[in-house]
PDB file of N, CA and C in Angstrom:
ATOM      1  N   UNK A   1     -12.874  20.514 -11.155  1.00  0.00           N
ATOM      2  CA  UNK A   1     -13.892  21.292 -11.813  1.00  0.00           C
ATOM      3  C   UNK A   1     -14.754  21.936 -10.727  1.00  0.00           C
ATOM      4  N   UNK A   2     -14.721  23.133 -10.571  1.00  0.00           N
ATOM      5  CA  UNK A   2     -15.502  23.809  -9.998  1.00  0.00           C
ATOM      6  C   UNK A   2     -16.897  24.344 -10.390  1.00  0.00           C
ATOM      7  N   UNK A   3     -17.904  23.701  -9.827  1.00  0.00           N
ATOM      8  CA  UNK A   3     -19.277  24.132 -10.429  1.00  0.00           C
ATOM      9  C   UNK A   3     -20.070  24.926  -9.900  1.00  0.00           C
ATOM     10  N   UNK A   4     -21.159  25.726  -9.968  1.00  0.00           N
ATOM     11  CA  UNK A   4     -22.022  26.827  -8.889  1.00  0.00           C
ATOM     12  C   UNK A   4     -22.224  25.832  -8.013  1.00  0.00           C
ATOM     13  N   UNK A   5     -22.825  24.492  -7.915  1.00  0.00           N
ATOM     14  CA  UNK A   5     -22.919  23.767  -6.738  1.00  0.00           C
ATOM     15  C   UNK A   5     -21.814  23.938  -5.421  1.00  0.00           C
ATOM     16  N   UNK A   6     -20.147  23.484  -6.364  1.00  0.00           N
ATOM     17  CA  UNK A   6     -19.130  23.663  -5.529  1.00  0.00           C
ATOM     18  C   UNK A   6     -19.146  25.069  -4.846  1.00  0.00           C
ATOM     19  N   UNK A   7     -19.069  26.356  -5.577  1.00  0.00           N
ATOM     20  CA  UNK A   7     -19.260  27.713  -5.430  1.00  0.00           C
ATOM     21  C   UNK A   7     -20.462  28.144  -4.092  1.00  0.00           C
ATOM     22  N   UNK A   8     -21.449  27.121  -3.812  1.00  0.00           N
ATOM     23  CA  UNK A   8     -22.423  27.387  -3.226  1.00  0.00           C
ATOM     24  C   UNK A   8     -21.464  26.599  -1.468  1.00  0.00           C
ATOM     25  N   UNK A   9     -20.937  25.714  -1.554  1.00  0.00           N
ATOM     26  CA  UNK A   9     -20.411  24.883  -0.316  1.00  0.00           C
ATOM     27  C   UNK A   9     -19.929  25.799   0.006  1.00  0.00           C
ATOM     28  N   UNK A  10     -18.274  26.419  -0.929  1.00  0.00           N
ATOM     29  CA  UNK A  10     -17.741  27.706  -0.163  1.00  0.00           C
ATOM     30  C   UNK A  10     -18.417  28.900   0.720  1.00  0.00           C
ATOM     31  N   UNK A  11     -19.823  29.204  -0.069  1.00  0.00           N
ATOM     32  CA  UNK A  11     -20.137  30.413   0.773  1.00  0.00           C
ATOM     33  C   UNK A  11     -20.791  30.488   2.194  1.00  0.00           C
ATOM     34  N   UNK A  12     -21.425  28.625   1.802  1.00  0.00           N
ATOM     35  CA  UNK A  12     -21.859  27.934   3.623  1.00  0.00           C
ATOM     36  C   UNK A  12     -20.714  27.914   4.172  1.00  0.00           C
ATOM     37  N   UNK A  13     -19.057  28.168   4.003  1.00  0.00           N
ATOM     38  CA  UNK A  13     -17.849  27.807   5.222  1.00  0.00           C
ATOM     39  C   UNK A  13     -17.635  26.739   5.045  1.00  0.00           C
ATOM     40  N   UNK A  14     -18.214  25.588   4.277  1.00  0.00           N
ATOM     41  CA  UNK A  14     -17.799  24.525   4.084  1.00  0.00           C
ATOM     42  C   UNK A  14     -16.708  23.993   2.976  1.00  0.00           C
ATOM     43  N   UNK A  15     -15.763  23.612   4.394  1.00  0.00           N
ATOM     44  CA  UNK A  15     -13.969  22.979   4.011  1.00  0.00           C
ATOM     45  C   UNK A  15     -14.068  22.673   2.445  1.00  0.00           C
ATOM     46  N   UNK A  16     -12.711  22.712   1.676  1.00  0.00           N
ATOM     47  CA  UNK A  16     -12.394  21.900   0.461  1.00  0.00           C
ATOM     48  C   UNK A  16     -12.614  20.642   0.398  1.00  0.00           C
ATOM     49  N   UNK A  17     -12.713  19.907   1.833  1.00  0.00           N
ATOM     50  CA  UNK A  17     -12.803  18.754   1.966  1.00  0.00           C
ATOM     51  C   UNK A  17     -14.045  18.213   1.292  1.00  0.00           C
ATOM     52  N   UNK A  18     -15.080  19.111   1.418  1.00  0.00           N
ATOM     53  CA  UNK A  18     -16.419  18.419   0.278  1.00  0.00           C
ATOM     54  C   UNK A  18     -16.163  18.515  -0.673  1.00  0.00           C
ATOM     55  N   UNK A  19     -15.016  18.968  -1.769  1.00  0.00           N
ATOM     56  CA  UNK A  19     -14.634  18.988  -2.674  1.00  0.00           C
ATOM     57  C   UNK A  19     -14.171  17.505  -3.296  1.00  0.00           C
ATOM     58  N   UNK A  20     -12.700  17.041  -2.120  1.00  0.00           N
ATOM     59  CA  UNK A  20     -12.160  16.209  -2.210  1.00  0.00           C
ATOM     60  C   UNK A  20     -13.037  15.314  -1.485  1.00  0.00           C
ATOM     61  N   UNK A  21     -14.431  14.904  -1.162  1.00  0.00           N
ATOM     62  CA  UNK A  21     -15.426  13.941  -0.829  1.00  0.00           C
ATOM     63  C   UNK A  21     -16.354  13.783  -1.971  1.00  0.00           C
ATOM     64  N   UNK A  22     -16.668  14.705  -2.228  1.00  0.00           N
ATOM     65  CA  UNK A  22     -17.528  14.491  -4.123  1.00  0.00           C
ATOM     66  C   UNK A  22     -16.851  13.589  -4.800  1.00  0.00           C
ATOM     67  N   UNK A  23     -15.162  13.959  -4.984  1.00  0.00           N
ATOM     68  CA  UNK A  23     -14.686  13.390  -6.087  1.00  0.00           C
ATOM     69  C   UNK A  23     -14.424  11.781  -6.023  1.00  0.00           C
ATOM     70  N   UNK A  24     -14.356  11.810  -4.905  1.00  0.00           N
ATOM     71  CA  UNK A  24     -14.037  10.418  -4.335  1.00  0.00           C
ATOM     72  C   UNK A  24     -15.399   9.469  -4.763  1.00  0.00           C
ATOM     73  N   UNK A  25     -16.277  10.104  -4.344  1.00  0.00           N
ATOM     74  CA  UNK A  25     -18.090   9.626  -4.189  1.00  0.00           C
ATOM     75  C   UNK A  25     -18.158   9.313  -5.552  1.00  0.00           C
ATOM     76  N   UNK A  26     -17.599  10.402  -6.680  1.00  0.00           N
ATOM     77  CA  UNK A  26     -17.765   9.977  -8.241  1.00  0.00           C
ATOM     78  C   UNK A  26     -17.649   9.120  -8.422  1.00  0.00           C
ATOM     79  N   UNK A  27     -15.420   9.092  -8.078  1.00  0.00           N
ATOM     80  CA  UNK A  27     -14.656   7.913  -8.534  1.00  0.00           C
ATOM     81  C   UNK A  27     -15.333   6.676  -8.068  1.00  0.00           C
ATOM     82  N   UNK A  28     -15.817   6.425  -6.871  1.00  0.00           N
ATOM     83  CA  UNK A  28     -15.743   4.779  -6.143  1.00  0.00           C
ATOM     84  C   UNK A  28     -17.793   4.476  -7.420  1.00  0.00           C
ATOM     85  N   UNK A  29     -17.978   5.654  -7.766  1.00  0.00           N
ATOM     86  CA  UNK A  29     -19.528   5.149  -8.398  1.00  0.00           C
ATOM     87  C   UNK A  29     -19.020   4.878  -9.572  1.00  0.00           C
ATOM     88  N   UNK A  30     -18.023   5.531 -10.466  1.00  0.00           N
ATOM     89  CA  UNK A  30     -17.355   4.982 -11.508  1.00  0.00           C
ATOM     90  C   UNK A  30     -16.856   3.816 -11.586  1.00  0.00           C
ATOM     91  N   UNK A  31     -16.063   3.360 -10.521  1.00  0.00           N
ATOM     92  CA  UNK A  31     -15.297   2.276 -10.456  1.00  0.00           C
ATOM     93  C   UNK A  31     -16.454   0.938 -10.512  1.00  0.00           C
ATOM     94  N   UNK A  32     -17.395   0.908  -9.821  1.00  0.00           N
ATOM     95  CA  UNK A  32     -18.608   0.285  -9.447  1.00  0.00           C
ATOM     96  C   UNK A  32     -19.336   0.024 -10.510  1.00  0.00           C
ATOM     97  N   UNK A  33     -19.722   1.150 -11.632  1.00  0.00           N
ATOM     98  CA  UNK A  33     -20.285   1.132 -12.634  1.00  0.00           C
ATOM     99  C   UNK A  33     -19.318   0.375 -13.927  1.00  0.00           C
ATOM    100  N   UNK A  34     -17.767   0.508 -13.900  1.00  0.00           N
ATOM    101  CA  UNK A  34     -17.544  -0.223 -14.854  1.00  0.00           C
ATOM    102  C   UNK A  34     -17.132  -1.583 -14.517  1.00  0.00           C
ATOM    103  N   UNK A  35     -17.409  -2.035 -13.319  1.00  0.00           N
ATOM    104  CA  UNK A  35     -17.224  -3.417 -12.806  1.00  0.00           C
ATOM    105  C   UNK A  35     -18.483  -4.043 -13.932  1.00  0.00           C
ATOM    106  N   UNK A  36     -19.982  -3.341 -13.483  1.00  0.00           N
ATOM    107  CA  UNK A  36     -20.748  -3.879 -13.936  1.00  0.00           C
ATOM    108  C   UNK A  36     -21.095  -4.014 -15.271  1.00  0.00           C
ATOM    109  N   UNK A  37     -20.211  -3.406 -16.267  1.00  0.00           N
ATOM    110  CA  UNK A  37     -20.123  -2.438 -17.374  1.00  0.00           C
ATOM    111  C   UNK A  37     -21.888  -1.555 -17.649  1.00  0.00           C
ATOM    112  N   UNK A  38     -21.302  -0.981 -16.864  1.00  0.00           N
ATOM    113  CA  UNK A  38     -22.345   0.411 -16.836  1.00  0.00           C
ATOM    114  C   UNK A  38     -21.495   1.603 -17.390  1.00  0.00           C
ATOM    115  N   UNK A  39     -21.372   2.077 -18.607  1.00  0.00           N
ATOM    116  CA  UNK A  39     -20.736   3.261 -18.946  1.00  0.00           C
ATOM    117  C   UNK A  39     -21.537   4.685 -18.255  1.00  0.00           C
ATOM    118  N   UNK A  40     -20.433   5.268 -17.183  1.00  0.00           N
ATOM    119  CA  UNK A  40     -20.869   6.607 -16.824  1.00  0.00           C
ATOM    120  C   UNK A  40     -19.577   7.736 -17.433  1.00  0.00           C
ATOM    121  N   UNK A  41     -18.459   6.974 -18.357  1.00  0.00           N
ATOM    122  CA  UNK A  41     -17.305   7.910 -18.538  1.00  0.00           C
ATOM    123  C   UNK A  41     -17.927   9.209 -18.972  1.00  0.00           C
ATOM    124  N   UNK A  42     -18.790   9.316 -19.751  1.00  0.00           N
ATOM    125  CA  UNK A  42     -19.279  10.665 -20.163  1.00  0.00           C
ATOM    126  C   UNK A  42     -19.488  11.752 -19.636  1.00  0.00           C
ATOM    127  N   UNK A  43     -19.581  11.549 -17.869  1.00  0.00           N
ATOM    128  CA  UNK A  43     -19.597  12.899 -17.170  1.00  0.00           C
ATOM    129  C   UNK A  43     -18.245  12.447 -15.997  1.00  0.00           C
ATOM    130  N   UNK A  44     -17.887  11.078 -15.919  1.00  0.00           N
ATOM    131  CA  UNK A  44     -17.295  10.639 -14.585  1.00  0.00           C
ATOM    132  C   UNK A  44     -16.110  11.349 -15.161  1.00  0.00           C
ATOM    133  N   UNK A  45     -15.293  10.632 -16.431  1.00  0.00           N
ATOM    134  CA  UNK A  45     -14.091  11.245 -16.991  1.00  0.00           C
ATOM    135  C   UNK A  45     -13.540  12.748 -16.870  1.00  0.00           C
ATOM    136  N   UNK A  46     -14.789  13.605 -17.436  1.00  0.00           N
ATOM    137  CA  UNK A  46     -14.283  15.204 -17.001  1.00  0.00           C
ATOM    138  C   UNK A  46     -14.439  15.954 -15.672  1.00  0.00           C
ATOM    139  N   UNK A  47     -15.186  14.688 -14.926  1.00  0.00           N
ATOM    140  CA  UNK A  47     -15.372  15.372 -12.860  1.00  0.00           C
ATOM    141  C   UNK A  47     -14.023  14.796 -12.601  1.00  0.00           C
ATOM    142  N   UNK A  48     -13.358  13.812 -12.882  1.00  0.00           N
ATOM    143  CA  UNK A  48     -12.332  13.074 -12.448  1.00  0.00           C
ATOM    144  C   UNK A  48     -10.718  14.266 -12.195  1.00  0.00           C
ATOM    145  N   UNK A  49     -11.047  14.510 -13.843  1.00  0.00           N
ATOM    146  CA  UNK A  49     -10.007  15.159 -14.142  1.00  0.00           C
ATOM    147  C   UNK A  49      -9.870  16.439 -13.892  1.00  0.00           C
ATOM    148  N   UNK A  50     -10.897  17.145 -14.137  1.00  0.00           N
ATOM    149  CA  UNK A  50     -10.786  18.058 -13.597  1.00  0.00           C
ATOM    150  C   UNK A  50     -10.213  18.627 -12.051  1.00  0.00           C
ATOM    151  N   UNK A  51     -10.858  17.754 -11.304  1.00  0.00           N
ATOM    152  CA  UNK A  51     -10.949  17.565  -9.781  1.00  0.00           C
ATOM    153  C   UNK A  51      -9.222  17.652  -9.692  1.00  0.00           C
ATOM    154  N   UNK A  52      -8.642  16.268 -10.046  1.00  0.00           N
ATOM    155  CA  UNK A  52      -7.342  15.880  -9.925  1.00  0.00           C
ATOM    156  C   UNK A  52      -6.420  16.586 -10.800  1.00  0.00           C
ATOM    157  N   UNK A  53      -6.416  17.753 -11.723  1.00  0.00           N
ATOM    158  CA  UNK A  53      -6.034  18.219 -12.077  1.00  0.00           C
ATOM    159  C   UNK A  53      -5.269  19.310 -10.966  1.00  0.00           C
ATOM    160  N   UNK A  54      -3.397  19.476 -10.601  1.00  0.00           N
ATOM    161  CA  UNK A  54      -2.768  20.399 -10.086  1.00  0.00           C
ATOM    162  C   UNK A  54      -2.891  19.673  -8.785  1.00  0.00           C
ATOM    163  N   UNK A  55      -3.357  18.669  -8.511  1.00  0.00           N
ATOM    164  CA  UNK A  55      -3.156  17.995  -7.264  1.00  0.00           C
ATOM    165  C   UNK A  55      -2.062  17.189  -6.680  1.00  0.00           C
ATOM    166  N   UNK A  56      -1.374  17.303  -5.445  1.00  0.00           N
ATOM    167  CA  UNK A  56      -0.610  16.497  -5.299  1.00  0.00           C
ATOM    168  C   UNK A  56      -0.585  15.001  -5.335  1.00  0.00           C
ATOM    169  N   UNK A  57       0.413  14.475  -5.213  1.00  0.00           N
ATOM    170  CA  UNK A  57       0.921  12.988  -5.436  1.00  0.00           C
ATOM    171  C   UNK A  57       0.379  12.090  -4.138  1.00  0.00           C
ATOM    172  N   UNK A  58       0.637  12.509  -3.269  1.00  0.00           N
ATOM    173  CA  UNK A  58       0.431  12.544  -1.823  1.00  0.00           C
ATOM    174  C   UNK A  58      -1.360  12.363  -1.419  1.00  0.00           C
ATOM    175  N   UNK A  59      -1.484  13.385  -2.099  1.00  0.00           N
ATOM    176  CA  UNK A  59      -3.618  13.880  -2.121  1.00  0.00           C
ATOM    177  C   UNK A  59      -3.904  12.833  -2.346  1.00  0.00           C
ATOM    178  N   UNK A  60      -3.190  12.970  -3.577  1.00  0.00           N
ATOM    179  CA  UNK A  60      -4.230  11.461  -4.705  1.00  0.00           C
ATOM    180  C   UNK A  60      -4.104   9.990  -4.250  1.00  0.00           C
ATOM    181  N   UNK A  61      -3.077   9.716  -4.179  1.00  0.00           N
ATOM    182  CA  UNK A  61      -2.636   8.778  -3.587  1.00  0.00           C
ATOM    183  C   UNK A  61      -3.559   8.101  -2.257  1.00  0.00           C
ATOM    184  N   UNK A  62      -3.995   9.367  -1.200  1.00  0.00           N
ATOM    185  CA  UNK A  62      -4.785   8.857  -0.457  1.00  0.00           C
ATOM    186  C   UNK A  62      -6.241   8.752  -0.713  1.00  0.00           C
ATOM    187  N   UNK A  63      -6.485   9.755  -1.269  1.00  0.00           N
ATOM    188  CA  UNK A  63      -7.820   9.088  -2.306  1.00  0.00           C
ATOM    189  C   UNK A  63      -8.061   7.992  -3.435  1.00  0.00           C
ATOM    190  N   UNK A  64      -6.673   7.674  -3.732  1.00  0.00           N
ATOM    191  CA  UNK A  64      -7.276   6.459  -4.276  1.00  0.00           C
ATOM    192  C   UNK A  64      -7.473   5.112  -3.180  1.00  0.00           C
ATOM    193  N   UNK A  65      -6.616   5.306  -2.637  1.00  0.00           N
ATOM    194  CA  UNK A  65      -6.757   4.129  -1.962  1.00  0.00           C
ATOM    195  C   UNK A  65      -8.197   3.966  -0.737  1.00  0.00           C
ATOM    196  N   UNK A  66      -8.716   5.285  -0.812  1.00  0.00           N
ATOM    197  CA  UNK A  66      -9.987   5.608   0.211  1.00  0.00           C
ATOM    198  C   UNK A  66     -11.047   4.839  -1.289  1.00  0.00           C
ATOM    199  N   UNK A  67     -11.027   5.058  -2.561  1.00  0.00           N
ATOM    200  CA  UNK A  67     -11.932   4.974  -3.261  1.00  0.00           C
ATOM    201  C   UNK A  67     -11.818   3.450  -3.336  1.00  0.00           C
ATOM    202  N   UNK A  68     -10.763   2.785  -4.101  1.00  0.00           N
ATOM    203  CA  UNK A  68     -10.124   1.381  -4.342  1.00  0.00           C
ATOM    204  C   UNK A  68     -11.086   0.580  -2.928  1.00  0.00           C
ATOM    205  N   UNK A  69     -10.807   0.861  -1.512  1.00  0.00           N
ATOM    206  CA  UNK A  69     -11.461  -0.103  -0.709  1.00  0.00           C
ATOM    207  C   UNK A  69     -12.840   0.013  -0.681  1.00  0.00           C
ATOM    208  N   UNK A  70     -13.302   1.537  -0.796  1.00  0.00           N
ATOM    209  CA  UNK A  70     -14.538   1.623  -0.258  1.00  0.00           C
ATOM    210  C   UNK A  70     -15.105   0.872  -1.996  1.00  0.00           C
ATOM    211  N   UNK A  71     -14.850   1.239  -3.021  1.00  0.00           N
ATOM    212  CA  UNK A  71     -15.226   0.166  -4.548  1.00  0.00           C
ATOM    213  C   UNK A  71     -15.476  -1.002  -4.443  1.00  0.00           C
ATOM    214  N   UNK A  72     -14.523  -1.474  -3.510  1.00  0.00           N
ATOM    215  CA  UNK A  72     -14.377  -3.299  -3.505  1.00  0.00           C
ATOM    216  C   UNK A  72     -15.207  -3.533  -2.062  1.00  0.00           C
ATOM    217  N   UNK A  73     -15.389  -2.960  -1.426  1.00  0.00           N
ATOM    218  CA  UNK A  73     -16.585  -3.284  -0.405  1.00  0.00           C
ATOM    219  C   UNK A  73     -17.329  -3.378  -0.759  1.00  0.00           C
ATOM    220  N   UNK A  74     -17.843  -2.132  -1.220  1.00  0.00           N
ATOM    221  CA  UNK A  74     -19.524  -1.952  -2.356  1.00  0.00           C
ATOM    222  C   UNK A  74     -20.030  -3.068  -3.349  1.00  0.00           C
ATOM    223  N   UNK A  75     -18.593  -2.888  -4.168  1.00  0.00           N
ATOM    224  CA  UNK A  75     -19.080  -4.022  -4.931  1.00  0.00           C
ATOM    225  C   UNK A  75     -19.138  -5.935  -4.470  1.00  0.00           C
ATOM    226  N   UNK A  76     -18.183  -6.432  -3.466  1.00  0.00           N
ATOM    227  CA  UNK A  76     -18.870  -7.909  -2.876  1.00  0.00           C
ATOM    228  C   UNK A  76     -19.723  -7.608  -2.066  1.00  0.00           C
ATOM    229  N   UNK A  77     -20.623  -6.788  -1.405  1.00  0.00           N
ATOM    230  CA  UNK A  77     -21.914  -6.606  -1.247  1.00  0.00           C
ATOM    231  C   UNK A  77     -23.283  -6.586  -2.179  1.00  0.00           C
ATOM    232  N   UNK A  78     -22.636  -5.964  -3.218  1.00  0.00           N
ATOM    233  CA  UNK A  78     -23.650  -5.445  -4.152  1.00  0.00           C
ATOM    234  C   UNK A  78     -23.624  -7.872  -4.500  1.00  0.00           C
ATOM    235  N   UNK A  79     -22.290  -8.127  -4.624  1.00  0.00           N
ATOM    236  CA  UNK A  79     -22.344  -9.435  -5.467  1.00  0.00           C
ATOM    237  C   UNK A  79     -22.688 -10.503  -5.037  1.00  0.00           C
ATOM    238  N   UNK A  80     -22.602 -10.174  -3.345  1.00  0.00           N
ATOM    239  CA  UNK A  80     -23.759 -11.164  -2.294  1.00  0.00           C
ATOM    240  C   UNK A  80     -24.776 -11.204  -2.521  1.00  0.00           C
ATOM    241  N   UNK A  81     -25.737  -9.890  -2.679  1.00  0.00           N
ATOM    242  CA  UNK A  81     -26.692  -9.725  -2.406  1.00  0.00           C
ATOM    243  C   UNK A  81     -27.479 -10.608  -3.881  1.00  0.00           C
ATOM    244  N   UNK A  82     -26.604 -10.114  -5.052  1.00  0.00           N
ATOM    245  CA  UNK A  82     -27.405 -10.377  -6.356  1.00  0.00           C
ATOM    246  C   UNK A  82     -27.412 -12.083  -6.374  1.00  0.00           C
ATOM    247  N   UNK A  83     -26.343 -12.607  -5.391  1.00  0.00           N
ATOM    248  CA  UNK A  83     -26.092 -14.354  -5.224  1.00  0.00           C
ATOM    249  C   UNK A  83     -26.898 -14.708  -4.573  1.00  0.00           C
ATOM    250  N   UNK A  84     -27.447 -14.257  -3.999  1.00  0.00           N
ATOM    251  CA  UNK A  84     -28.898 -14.278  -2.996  1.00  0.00           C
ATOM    252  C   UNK A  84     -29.636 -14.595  -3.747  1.00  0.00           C
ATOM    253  N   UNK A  85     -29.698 -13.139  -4.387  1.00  0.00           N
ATOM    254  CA  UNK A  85     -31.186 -12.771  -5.302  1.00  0.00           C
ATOM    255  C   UNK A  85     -31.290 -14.301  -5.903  1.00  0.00           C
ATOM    256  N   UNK A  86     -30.468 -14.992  -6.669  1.00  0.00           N
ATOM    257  CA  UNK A  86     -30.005 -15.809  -7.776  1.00  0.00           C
ATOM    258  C   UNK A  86     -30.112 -17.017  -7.011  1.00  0.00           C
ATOM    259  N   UNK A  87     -29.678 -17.043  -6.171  1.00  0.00           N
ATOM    260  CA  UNK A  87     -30.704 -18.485  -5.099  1.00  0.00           C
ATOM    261  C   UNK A  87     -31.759 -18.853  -5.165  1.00  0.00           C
ATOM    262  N   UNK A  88     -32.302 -17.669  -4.451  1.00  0.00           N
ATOM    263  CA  UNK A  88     -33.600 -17.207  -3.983  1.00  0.00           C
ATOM    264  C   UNK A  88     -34.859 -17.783  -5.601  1.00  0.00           C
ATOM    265  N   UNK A  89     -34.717 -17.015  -6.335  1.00  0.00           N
ATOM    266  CA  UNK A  89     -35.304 -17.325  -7.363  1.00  0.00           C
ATOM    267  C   UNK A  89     -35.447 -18.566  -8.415  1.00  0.00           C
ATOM    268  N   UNK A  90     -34.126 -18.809  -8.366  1.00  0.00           N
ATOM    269  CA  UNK A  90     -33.630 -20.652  -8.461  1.00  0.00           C
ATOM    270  C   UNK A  90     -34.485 -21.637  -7.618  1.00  0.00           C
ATOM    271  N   UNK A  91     -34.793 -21.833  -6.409  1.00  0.00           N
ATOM    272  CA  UNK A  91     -35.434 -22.212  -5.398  1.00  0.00           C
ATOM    273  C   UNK A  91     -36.525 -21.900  -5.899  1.00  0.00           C
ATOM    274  N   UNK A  92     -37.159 -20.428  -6.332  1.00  0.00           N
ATOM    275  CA  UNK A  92     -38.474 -20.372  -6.769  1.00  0.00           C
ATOM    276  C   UNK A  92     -39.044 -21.437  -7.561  1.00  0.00           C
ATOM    277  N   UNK A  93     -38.089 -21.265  -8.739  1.00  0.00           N
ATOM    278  CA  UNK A  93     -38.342 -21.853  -9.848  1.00  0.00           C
ATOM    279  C   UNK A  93     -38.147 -23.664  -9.711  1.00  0.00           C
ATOM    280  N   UNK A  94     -37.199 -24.047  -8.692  1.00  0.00           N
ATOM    281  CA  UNK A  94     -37.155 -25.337  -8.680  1.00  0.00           C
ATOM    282  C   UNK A  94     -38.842 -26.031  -8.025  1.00  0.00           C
ATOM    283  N   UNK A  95     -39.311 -25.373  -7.271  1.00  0.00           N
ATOM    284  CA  UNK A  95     -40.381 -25.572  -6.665  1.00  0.00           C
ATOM    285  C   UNK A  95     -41.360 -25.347  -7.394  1.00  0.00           C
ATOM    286  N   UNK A  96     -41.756 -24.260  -8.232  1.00  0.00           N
ATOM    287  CA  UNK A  96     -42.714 -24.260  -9.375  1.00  0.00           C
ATOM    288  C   UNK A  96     -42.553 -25.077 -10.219  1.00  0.00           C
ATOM    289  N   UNK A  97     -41.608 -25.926 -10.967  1.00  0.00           N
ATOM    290  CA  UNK A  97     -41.367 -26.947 -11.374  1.00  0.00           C
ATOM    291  C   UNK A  97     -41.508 -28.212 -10.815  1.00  0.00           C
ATOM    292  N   UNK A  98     -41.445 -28.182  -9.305  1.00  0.00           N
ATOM    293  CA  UNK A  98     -42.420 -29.817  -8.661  1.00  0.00           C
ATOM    294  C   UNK A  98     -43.879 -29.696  -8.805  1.00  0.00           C
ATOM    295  N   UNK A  99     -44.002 -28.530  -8.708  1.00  0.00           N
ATOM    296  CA  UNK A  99     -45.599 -28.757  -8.794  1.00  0.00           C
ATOM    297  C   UNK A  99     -46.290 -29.341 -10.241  1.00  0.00           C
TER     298      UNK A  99
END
């Protein structure tokens, strides 16, 4: 899907490659969002397709697998951090409870 945004990269000289970096940026926030069940299909679904629409096998292929790792990084970070959080506050609460 080409949007005036996209339309605006072309006229800076800037590669297709921000094209095929958006879509990626969508996908891995999609992927992320329905881990957590956060529904974003409502705009992610038609950037997706559009994007990957007439694309090779080859393209895609390496973008998924750029999205798939960089998803699963994001997300056991995101699931450390919230195991933290979930410590952290546990501990709160065990200690407000000695008192």
């Amino acid at each position: 899907m080409i949007t005036e945004k996209h339309k605006h990269y072309g006229k800076m000289g800037i590669k297709l490659q921000m094209l095929m970096l958006t879509f990626e940026a969508e996908s891995i926030a999609y992927t992320i969002c329905q881990h957590y069940d956060l529904d974003s299909s409502e705009y992610s679904f038609s950037y997706v397709a559009g994007w990957s629409s007439g694309k090779d096998t080859k393209e895609l292929k390496n973008s998924l697998e750029r999205i798939r790792s960089a998803a699963d990084e994001m997300i056991t970070a995101i699931d450390k951090s919230l195991e933290k959080q979930a410590k952290r506050e546990q501990t709160r609460a065990t200690r407000e409870e000695a008192r």
